[in-house]
Structures are given as structure tokens and as C-alpha cells.
C-alpha atoms as a PDB file:
ATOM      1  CA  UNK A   1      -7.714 -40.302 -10.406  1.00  0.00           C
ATOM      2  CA  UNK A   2      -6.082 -39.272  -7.146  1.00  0.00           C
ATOM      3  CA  UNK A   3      -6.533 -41.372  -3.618  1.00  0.00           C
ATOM      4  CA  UNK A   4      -5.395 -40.342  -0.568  1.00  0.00           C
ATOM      5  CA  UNK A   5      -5.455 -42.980   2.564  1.00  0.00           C
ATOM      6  CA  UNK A   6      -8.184 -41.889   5.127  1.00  0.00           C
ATOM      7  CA  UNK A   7      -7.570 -43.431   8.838  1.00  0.00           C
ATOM      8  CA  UNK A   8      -5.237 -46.071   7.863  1.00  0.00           C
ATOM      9  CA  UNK A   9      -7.978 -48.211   6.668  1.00  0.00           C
ATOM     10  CA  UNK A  10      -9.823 -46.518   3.754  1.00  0.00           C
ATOM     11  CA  UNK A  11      -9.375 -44.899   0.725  1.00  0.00           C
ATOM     12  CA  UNK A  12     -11.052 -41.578  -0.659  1.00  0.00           C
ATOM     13  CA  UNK A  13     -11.075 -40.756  -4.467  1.00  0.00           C
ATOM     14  CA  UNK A  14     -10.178 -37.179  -4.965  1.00  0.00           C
ATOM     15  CA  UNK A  15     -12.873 -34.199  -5.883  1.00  0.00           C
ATOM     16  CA  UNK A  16     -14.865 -34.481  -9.113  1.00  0.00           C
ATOM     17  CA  UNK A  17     -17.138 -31.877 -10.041  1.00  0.00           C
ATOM     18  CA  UNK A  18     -20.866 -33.634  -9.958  1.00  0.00           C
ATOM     19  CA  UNK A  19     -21.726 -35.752 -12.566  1.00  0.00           C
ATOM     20  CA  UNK A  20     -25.264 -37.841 -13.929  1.00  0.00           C
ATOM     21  CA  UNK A  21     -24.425 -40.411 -10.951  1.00  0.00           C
ATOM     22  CA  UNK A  22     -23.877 -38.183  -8.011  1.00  0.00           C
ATOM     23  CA  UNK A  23     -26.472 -36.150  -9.105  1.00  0.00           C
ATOM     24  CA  UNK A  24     -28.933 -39.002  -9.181  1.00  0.00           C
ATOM     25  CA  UNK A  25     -27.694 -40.666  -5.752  1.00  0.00           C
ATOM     26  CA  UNK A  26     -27.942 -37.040  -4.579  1.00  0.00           C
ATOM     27  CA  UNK A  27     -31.574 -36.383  -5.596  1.00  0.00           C
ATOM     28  CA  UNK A  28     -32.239 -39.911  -4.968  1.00  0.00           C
ATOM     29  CA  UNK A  29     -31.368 -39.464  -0.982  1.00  0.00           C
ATOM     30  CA  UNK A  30     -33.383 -35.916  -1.284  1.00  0.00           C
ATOM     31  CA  UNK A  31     -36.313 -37.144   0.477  1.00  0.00           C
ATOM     32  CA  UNK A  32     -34.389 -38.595   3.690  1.00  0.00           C
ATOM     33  CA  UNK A  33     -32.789 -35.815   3.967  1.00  0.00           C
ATOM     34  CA  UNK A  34     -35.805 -33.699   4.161  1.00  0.00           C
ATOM     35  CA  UNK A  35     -37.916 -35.792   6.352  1.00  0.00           C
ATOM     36  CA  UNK A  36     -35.032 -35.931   8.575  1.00  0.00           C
ATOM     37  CA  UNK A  37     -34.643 -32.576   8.617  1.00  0.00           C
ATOM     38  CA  UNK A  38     -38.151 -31.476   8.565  1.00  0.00           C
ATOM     39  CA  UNK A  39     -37.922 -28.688   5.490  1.00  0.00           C
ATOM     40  CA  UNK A  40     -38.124 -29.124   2.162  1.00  0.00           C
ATOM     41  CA  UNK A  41     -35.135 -27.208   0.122  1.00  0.00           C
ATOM     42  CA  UNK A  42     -35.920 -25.389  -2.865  1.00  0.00           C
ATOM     43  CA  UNK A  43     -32.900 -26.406  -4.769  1.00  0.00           C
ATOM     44  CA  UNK A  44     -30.811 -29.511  -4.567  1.00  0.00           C
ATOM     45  CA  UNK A  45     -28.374 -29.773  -6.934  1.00  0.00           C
ATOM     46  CA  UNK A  46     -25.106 -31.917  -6.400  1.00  0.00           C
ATOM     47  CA  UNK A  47     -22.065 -29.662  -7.130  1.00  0.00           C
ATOM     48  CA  UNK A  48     -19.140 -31.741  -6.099  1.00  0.00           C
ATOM     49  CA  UNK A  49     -18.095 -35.808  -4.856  1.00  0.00           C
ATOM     50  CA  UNK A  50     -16.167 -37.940  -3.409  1.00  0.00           C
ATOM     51  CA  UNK A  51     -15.952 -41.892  -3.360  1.00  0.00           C
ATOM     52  CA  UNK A  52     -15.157 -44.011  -1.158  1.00  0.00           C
ATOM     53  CA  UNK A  53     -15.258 -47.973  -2.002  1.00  0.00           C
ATOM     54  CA  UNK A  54     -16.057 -50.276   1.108  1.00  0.00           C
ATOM     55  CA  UNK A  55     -18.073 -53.133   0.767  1.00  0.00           C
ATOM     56  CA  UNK A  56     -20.116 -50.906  -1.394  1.00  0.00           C
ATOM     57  CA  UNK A  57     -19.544 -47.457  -2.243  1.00  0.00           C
ATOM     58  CA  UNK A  58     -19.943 -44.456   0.386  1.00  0.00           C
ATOM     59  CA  UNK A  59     -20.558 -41.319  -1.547  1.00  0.00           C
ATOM     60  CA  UNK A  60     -19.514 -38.000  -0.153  1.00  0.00           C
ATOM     61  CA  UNK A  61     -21.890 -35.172  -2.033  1.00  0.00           C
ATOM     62  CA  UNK A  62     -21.784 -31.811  -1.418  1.00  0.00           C
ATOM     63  CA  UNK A  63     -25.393 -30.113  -2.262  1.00  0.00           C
ATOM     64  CA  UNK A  64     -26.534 -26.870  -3.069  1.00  0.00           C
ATOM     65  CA  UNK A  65     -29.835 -26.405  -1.534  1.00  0.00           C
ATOM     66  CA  UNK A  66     -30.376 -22.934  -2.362  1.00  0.00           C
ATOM     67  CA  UNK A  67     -29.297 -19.282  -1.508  1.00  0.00           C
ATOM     68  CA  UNK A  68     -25.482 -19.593   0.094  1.00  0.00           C
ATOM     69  CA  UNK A  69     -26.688 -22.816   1.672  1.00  0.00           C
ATOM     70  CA  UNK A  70     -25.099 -26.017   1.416  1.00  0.00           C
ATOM     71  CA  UNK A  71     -25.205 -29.396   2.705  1.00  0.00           C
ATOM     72  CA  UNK A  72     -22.676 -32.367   2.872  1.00  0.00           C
ATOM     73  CA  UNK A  73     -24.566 -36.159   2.250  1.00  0.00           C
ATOM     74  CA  UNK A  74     -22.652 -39.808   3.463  1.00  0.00           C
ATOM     75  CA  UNK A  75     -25.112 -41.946   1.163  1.00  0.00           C
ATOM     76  CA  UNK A  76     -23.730 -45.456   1.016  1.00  0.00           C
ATOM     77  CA  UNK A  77     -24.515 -47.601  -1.932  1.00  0.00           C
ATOM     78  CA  UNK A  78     -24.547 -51.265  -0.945  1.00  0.00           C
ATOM     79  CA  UNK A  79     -23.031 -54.239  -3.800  1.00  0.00           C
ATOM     80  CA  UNK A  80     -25.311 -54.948  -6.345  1.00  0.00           C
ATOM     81  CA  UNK A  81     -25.891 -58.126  -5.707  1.00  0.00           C
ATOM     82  CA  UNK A  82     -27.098 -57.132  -2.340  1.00  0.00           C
ATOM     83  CA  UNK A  83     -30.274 -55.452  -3.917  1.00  0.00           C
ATOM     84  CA  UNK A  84     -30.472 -52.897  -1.274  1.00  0.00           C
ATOM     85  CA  UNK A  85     -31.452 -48.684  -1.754  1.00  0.00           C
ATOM     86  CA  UNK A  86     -29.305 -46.247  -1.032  1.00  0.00           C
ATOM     87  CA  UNK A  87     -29.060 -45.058   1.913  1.00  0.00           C
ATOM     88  CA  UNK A  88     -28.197 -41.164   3.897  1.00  0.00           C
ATOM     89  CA  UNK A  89     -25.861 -42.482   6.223  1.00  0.00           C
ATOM     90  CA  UNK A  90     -24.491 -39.512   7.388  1.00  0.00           C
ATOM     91  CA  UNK A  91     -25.205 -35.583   6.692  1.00  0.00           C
ATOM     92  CA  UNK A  92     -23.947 -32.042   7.771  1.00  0.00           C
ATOM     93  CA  UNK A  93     -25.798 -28.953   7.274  1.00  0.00           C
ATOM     94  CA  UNK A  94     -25.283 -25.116   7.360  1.00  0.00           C
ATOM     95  CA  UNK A  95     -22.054 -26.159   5.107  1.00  0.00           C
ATOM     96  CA  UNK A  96     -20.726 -23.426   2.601  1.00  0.00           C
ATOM     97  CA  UNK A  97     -19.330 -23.496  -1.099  1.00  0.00           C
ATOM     98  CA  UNK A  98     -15.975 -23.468  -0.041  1.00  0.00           C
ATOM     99  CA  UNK A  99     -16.525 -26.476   2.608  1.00  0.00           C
ATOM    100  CA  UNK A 100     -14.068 -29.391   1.822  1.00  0.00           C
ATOM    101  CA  UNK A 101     -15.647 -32.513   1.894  1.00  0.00           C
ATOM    102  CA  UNK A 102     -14.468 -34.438   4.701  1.00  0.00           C
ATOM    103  CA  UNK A 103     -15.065 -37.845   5.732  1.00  0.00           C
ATOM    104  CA  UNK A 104     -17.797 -37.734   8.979  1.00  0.00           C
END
């Protein structure tokens, strides 16, 4: 696994390809993201992620959400002894395949 430092403070995993977990804390965040945006998409399928570990874990997920259309999700995932949901942080829309993930 390659990490690259990210502002001196952090640390982001490299690229995976989605997997079962980002998929789920993708689709799990799907609802947020539409009532914040006010649309429902007709597909949402996490293609690619990156990880970031804080106190927690801040996912970076890019999503296909249908046609050319793509959208980048933040979705932090508190400790587990916390017993909090996860949580859209942080989004970008009108992204496209070839979008790096960034952190924002």
C-alpha cells in the first residue's frame, strides 16, 4: 500500500479500485447526498477510494451516478467505540472518470 503525506499533517492511502466497504460507505451516504442535492441519481456505484486515517477514517469515494457523470464523497467514519454513523462530510459534483481524487 502506497501513502503519500497530504499538508504536512495527514496521510492518504493510494487509489484502490472500489471494494464491498467503499461500496457500502458509498451507498450508505447515498441518501445525504441526494437530499442535499435535491435529485435522486439513477446509478451510484463506487468505482474508486481513498483512505485517510484521522481519529477515524475519512473516505475519499469517487461515484458513478450515471451517464458520464460522476461525483467525489468526503464521508468520515468516526472510531468504533464512538458509535456514531457515517457521515458526507464533504462532496464535489459534475466530476468526470478521469477526475483524481483529491483531498477537499
Amino acid at each position: 500500500m502506497l501513502c503519500f503525506p497530504h499538508r504536512r499533517v495527514f496521510h492518504f492511502c493510494g487509489v484502490k479500485s472500489a471494494f464491498t466497504h467503499s461500496t457500502m460507505v458509498g451507498v450508505s451516504v447515498r441518501s445525504q447526498l441526494e437530499e442535499k442535492e435535491n435529485k435522486k441519481f439513477p446509478v451510484f456505484k463506487a468505482v474508486s477510494f481513498k483512505s485517510q486515517v484521522v481519529a477515524g477514517t475519512n473516505y475519499f469515494i469517487k461515484v458513478h451516478v450515471g451517464d458520464e457523470d460522476f461525483v467525489h464523497l468526503r464521508v468520515f467514519q468516526p472510531l468504533p467505540q464512538e458509535n456514531k454513523p457515517l457521515t458526507l462530510s464533504n462532496y464535489q459534483t459534475n466530476k468526470a472518470k478521469h477526475d483524481e481524487l483529491t483531498y477537499f
